[in-house]
Protein backbone atom coordinates (compact mmCIF):
# COMPACT_ATOMS: atom_id res chain seq x y z
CA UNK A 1 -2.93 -27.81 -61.16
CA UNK A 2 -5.91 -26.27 -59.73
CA UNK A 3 -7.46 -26.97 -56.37
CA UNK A 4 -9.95 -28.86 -58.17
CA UNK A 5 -7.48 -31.23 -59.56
CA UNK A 6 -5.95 -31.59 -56.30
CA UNK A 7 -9.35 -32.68 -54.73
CA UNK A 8 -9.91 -29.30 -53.04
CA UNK A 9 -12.96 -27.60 -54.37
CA UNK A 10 -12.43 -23.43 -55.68
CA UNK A 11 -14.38 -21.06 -53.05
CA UNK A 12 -17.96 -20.36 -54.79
CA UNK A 13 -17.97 -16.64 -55.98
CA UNK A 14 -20.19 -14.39 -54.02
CA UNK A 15 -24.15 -15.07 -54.61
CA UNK A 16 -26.04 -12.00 -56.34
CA UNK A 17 -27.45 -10.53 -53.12
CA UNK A 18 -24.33 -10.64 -51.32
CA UNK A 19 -22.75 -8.43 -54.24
CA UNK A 20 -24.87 -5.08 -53.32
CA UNK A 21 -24.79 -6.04 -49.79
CA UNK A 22 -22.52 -3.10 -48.11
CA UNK A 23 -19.52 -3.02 -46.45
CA UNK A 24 -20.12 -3.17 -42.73
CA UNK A 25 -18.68 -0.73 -41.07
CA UNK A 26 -16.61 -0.37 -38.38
CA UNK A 27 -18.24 0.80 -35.02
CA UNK A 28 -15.12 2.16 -32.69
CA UNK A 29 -16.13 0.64 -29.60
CA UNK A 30 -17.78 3.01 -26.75
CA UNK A 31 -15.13 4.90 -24.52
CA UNK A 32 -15.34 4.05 -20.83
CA UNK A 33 -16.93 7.78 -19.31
CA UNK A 34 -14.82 9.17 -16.88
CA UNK A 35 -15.11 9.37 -13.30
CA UNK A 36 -13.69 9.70 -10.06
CA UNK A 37 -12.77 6.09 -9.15
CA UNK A 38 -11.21 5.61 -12.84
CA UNK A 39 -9.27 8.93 -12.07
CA UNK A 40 -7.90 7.30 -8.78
CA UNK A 41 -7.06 3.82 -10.07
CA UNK A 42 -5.08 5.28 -13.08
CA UNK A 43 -3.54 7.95 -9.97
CA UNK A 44 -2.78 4.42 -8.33
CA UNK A 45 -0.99 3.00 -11.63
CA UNK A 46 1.17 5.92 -12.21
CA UNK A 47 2.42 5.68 -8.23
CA UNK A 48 3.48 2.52 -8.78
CA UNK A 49 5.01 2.95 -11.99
CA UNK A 50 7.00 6.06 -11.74
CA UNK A 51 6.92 7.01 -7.47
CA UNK A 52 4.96 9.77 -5.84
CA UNK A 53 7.52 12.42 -7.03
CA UNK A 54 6.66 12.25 -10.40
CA UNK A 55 2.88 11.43 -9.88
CA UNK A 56 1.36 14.61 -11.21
CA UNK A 57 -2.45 15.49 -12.83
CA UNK A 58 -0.60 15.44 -16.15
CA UNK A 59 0.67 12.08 -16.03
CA UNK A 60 -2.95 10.87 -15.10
CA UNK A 61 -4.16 12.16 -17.61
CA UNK A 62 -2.57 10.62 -19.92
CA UNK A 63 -2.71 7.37 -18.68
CA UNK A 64 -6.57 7.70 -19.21
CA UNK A 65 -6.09 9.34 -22.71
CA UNK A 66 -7.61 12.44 -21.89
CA UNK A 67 -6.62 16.28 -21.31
CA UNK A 68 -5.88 17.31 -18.10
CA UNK A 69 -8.78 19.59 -17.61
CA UNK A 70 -10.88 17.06 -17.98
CA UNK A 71 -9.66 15.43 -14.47
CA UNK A 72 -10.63 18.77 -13.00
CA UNK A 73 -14.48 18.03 -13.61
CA UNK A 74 -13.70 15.46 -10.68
CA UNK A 75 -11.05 16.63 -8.64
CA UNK A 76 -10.41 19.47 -7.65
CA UNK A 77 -6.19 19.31 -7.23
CA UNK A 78 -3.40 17.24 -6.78
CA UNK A 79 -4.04 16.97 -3.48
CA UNK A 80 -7.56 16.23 -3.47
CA UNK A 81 -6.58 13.49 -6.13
CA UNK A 82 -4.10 11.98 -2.94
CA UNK A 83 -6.55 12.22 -0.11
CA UNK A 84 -8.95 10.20 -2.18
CA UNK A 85 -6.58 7.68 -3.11
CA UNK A 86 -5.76 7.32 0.81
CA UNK A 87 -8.91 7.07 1.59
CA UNK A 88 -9.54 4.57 -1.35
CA UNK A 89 -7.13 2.13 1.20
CA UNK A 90 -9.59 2.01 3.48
CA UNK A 91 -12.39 0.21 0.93
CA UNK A 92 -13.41 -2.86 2.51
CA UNK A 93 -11.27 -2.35 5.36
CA UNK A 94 -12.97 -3.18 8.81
CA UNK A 95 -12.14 -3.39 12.66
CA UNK A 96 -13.88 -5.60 14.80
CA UNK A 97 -16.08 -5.24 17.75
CA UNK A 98 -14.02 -4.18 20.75
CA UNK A 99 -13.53 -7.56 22.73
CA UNK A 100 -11.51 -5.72 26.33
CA UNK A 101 -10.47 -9.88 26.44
CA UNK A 102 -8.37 -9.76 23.02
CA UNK A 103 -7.40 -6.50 22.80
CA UNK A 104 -3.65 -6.52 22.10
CA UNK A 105 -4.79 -9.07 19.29
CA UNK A 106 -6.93 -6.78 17.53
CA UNK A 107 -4.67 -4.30 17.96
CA UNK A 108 -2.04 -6.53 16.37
CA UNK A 109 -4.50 -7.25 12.99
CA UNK A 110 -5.10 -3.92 12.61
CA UNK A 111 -1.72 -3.26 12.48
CA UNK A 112 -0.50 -6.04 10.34
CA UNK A 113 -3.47 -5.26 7.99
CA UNK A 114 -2.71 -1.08 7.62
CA UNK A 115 0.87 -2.15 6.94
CA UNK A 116 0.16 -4.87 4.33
CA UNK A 117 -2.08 -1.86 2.46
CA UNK A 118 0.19 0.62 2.75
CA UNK A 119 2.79 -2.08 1.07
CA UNK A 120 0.64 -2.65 -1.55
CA UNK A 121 1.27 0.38 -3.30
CA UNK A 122 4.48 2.42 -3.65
CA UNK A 123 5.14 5.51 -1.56
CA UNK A 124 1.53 4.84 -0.08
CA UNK A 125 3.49 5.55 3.51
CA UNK A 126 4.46 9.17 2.27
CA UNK A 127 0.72 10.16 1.21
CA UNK A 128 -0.30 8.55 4.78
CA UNK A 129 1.91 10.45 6.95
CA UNK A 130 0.93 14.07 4.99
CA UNK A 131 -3.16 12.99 5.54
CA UNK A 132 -5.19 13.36 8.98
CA UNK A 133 -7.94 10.39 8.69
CA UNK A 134 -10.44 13.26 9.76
CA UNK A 135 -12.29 13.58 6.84
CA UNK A 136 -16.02 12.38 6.97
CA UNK A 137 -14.83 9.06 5.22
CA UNK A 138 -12.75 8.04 7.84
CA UNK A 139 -13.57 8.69 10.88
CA UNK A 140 -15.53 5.65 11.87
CA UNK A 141 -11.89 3.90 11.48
CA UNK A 142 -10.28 6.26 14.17
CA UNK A 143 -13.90 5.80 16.47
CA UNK A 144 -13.94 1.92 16.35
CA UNK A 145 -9.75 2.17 16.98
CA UNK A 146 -9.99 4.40 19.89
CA UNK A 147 -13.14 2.13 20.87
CA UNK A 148 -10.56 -0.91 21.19
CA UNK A 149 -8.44 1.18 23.45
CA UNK A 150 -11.32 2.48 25.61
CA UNK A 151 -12.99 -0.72 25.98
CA UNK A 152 -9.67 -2.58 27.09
CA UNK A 153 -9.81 -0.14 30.30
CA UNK A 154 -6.56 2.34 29.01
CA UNK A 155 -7.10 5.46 30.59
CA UNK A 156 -8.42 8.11 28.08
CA UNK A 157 -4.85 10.13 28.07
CA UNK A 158 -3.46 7.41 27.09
CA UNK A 159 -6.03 5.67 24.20
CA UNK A 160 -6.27 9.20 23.17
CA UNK A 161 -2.73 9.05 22.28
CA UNK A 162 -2.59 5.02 21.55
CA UNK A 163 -4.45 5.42 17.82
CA UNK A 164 -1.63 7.94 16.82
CA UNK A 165 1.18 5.95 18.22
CA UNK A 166 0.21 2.72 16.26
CA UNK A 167 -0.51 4.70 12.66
CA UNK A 168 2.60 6.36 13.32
CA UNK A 169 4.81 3.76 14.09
CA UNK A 170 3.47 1.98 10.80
CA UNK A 171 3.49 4.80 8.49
CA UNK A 172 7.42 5.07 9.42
CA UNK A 173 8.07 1.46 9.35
CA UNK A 174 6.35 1.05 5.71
CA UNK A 175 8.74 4.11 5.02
CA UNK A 176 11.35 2.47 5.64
CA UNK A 177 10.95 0.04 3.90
CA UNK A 178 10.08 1.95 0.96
CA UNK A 179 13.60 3.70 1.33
CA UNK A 180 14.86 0.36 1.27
CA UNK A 181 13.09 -0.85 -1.57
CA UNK A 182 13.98 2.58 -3.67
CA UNK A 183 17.44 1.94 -2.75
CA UNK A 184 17.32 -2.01 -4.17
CA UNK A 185 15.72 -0.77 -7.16
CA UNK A 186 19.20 1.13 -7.63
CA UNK A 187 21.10 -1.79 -7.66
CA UNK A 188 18.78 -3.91 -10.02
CA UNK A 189 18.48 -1.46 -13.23
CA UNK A 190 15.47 0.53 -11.18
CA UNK A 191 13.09 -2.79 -11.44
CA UNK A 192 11.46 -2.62 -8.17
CA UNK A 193 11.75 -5.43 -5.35
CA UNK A 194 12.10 -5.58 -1.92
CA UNK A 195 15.73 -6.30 -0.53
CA UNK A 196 16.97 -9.40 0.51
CA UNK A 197 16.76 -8.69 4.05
CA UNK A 198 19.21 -11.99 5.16
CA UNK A 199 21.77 -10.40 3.04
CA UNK A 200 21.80 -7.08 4.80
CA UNK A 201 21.83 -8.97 8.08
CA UNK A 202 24.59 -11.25 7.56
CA UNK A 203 26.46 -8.24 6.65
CA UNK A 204 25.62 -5.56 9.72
CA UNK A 205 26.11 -8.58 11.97
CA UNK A 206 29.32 -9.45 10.77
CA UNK A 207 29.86 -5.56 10.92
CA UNK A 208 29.55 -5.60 14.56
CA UNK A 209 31.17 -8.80 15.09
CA UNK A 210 34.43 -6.74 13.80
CA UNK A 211 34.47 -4.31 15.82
CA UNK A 212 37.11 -3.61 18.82
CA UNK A 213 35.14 -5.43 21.92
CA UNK A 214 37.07 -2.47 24.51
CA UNK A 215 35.04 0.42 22.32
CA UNK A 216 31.80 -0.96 21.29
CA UNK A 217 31.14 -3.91 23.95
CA UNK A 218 27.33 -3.99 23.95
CA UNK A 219 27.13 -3.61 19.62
CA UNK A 220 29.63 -6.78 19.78
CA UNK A 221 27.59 -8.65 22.14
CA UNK A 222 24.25 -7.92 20.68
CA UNK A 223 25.51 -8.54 16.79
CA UNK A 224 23.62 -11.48 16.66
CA UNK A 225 20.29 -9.82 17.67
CA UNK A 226 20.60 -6.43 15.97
CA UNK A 227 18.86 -7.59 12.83
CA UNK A 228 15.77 -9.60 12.66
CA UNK A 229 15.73 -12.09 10.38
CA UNK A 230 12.62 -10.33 8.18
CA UNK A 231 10.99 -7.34 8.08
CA UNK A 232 7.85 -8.58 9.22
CA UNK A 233 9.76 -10.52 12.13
CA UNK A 234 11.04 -6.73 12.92
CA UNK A 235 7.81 -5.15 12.69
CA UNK A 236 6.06 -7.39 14.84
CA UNK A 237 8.97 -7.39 17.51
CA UNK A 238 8.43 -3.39 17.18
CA UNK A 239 4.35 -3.82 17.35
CA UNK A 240 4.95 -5.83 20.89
CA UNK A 241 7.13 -3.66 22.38
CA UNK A 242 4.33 -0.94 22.40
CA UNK A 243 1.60 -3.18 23.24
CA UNK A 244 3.28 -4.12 26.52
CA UNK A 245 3.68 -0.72 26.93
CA UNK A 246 0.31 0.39 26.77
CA UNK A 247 -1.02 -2.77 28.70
CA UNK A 248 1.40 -1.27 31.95
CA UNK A 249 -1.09 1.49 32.01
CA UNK A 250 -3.93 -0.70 32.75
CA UNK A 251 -5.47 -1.05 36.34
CA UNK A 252 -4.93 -3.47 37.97
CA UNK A 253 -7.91 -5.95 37.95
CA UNK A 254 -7.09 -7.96 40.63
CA UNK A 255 -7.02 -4.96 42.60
């Protein structure tokens, strides 16, 4: 039965000046041209994928689909590829105007922001700790940091030292917790994900707990505050600690 029969009418065959009409053809579409910031974001997907170990010109290079010398049109090395994509952290980041009134809280946003960039992208820590932020780029971050410290009233040995303190402490805690994460990623096929942190500290508590009260007194009595309940909850606790610290060397207002 044809389609006819059936109701459904044959397609028409092709009218006379669609018969010499030619075959379109097909137009590969236009390759994105290569630059520095699609250099760095591929950089960036390659760190997260495989760890700054095995992050090498090659590997970017291939992510983009092109030879390797072709990377060296924009950047000069390895390591210039790394300082840019530290410095590509910093995009849209911005501290406010020093306020000598809420000091320790801007202090404690910058902090909490840095961390949550480093976070964002594996081993980010590592490549933070092996840069200066002295390049051109960056040093209006450093100015309007130190500016918080000056402006509270810390003496300048001390703010001199302050901006270093903070960027150290939270390139070593994100580093740490990169450790931690590598180290999870072990234990779950080498998927990535950050460890269940009330696991760990139900079991170094109940470490402690065990251990003979006449040889470790003070780890016995202090099992129950040893480990924070989160990472953040640590970090901040960490974060406050200096704070206070630095607020000791103000003068004395009253006085």
């Amino acid at each position: 039965m044809s389609d006819a029969a059936a109701g459904t009418p044959d397609s028409p065959p092709p009218s006379p000046w669609e018969r010499e009409r030619p075959v379109r053809a097909r137009v590969a579409p236009a390759r994105e041209p290569l630059s520095r910031e699609r250099i760095v974001e591929a950089a960036f997907v390659v760190l997260d994928r495989s760890g700054l170990d095995k992050l090498s010109m090659r590997q970017v290079a291939a992510e983009l689909g092109v030879t390797v010398s072709a990377l060296y049109a924009y950047v000069s090395s390895k390591d210039d590829l790394l300082e840019l994509m530290y410095t590509r952290l910093f995009a849209s980041f911005t501290l406010p105007e020093p306020d000598p009134e809420r000091w320790q809280d801007q202090v404690r946003d910058y902090a909490r922001s840095w961390r949550r960039r480093l976070l964002s992208h594996r081993d980010m820590a590592r490549i933070s700790m092996a840069h200066v932020p002295f390049t051109a780029e960056l040093l209006p971050y450093v100015e309007a940091l130190l500016a918080i410290f000056r402006t509270a009233g810390l003496p300048d040995r001390i703010a001199a030292e302050a901006g270093d303190l903070i960027s150290t402490y939270i390139d070593g805690f994100v580093l740490e917790e990169g450790m931690w994460q590598d180290r999870a990623a072990q234990h779950s096929g080498g998927t990535l994900a950050r460890p269940d942190w009330r696991e760990m500290a139900d079991e170094m508590q109940n470490y402690f707990a065990s251990l003979p009260e006449e040889d470790f007194p003070h780890l016995r009595a202090l099992s129950g505050s040893m480990v924070t309940e989160s990472s953040d909850e640590r970090f901040d606790i960490g974060l406050e600690i200096i704070l206070r610290g630095l607020a000791s060397y103000l003068p004395d207002r009253g006085a």
